[in-house]
Structure formats: C-alpha cells, structure tokens
C-alpha atoms as a PDB file:
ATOM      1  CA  UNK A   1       0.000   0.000   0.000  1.00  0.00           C
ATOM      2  CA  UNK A   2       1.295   3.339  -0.814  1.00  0.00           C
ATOM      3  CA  UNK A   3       0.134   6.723   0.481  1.00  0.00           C
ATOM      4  CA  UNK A   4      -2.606   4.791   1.824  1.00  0.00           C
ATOM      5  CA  UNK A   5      -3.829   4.126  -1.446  1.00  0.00           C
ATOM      6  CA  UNK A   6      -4.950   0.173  -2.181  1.00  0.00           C
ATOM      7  CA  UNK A   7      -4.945   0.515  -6.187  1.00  0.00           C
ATOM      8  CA  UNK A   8      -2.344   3.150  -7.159  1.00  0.00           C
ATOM      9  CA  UNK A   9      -4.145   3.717 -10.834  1.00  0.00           C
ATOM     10  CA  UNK A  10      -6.856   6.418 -10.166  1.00  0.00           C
ATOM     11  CA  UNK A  11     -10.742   5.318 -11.486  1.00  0.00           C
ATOM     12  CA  UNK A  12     -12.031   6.381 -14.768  1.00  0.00           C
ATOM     13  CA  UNK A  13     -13.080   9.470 -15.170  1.00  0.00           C
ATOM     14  CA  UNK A  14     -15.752  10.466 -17.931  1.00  0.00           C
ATOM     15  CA  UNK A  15     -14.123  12.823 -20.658  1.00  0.00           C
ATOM     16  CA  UNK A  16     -16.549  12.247 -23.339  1.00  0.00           C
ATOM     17  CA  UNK A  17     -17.582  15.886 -24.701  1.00  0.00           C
ATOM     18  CA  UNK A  18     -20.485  15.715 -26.297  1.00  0.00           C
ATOM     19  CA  UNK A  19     -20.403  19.048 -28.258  1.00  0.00           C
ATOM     20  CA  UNK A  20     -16.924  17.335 -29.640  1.00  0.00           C
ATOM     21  CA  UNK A  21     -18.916  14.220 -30.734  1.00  0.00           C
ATOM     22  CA  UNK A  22     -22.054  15.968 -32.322  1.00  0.00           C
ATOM     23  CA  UNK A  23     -20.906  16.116 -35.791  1.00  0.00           C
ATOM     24  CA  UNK A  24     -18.408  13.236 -36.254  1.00  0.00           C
ATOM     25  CA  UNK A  25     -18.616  10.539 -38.294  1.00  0.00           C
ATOM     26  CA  UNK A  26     -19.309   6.683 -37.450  1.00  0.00           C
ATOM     27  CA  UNK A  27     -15.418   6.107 -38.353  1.00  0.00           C
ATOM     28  CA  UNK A  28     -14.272   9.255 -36.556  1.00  0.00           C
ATOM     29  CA  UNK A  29     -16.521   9.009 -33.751  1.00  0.00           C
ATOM     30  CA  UNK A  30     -14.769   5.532 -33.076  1.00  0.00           C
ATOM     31  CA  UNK A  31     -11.392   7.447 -33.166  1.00  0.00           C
ATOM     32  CA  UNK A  32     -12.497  10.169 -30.446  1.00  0.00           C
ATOM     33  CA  UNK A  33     -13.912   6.962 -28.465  1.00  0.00           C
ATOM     34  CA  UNK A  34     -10.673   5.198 -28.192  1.00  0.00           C
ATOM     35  CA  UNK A  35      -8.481   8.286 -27.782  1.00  0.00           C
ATOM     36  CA  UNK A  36     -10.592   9.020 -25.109  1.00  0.00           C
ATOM     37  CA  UNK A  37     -10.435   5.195 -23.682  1.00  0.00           C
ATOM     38  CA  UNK A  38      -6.575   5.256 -24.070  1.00  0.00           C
ATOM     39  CA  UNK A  39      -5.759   7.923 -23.048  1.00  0.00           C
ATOM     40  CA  UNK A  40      -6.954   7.006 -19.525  1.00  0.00           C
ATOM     41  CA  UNK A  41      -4.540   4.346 -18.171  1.00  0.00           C
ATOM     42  CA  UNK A  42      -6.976   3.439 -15.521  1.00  0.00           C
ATOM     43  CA  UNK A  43      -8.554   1.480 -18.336  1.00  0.00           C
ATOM     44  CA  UNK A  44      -5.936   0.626 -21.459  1.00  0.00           C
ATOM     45  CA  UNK A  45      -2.358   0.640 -21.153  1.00  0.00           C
ATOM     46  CA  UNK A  46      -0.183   1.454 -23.571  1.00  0.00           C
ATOM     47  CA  UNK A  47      -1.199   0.544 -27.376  1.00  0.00           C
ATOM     48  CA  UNK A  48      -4.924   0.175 -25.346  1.00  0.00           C
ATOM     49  CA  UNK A  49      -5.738  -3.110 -26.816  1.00  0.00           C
ATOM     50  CA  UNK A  50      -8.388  -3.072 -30.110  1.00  0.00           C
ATOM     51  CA  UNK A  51     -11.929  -0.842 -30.752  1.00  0.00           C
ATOM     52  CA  UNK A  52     -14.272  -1.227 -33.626  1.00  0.00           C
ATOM     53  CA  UNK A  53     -17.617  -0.434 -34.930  1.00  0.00           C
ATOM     54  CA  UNK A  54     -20.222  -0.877 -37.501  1.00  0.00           C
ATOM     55  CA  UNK A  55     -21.034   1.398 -40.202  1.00  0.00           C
ATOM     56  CA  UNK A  56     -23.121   2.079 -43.446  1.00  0.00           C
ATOM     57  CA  UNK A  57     -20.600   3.452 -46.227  1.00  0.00           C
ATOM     58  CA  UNK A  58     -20.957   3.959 -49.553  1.00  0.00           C
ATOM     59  CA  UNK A  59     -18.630   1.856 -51.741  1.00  0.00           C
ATOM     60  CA  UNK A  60     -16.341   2.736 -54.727  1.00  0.00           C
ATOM     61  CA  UNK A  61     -19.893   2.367 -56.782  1.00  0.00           C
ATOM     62  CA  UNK A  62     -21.965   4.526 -54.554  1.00  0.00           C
ATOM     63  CA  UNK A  63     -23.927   1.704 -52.779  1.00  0.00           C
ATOM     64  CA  UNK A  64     -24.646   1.391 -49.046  1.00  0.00           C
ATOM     65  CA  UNK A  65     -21.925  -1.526 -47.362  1.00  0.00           C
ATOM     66  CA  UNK A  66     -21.780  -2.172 -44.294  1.00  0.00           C
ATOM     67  CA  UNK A  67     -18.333  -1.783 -42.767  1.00  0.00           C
ATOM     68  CA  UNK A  68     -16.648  -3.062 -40.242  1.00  0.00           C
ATOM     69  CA  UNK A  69     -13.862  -0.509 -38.640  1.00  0.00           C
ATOM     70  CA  UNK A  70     -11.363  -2.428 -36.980  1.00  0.00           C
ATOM     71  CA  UNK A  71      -7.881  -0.985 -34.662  1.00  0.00           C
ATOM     72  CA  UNK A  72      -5.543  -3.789 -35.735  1.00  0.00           C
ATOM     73  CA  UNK A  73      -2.896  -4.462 -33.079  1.00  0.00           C
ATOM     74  CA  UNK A  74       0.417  -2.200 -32.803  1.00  0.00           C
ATOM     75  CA  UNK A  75      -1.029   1.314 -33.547  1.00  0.00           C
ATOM     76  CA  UNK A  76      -2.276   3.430 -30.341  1.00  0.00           C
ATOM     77  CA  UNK A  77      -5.146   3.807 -29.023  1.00  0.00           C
ATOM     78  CA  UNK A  78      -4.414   7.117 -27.993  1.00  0.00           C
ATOM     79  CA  UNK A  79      -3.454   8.767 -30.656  1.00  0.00           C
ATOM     80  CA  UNK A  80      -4.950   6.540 -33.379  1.00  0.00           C
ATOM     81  CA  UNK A  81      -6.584   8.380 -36.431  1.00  0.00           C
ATOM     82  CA  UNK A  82      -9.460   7.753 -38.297  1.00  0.00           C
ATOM     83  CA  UNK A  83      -7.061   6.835 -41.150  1.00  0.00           C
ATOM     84  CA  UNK A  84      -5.953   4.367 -39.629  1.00  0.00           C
ATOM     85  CA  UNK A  85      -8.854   2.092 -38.866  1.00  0.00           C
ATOM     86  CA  UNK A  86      -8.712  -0.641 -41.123  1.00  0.00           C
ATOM     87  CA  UNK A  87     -12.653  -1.140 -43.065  1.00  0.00           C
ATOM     88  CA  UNK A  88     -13.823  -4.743 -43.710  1.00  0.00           C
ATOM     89  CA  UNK A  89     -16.787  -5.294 -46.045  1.00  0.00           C
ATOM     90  CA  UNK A  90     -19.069  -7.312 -43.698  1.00  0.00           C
ATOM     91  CA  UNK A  91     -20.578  -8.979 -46.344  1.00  0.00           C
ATOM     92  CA  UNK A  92     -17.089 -10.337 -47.412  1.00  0.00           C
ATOM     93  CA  UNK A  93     -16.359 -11.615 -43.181  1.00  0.00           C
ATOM     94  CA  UNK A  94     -19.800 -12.844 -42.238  1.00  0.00           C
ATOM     95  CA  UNK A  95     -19.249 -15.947 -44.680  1.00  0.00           C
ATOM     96  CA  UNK A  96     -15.984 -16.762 -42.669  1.00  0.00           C
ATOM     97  CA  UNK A  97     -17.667 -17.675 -39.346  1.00  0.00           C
END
C-alpha cells in the first residue's frame, strides 16, 4: 500500500464531450472513443488493446456496405486516427464464421 492508497491507478473518469462528438462521423466518432479510452490508463495501457464499430458506407460504386472498422494491433489507441482504422466489407467476413 502506498500513500494509503490500495490501487495506485486512479478510477475512470468520464471525458466524453459531447459538443466534440455531435458532428463526427461513425469512423471518426470511433477514433475520439478510443483516444478518449486510451488515453486514460486506468482502463488501457499502452497501445490500449483493439476498438471497432459498424457502419453504413458507400462503396467505390456509390452503394450502401456495411463496414466493419477495426484498430488492428500495434497502432495506439491514444493517438490513433481515423485513417488508420482498417474497413472490412461485412458482407465479405460474415461468410468466414
């Protein structure tokens, strides 16, 4: 125990801004989540571990597909940009389970 403290990682603490959030996009709303959840090493340490989400996007032909936005392993979750999500057709991955 030091400085009478049990856990020496202080407890979350909520940062999510919603007038930050208001106008993002699915993909870049999934960015500002997990620079928000790694930033906070109460919750993800360094690198922070992987975040997704679901999306509608318009292909290369202009039709609705829904995406899968994955964090692949070895980027952080910190600092990660939307950019740098990788996007998986679902229709493509669903067959694979």
């Amino acid at each position: 125990m030091t400085d009478g403290l049990a856990f020496p990682i202080a407890p979350p603490v909520n940062r999510w801004e919603p007038s930050q959030a208001r106008d993002l996009t699915p993909l870049e709303l999934l960015a500002y989540r997990s620079n928000l959840l790694g930033a906070d090493r109460s919750v993800a340490n360094w690198g922070g571990g992987n975040t997704s989400s679901k999306s509608t996007e318009l292909d290369f032909r202009e039709r609705p597909t829904r995406v899968l936005w994955v964090k692949g392993s070895g980027s952080d979750l910190a600092t990660i940009k939307p950019n740098q999500f990788t996007g998986l057709c679902l229709e493509d991955v669903l067959p694979l389970l």
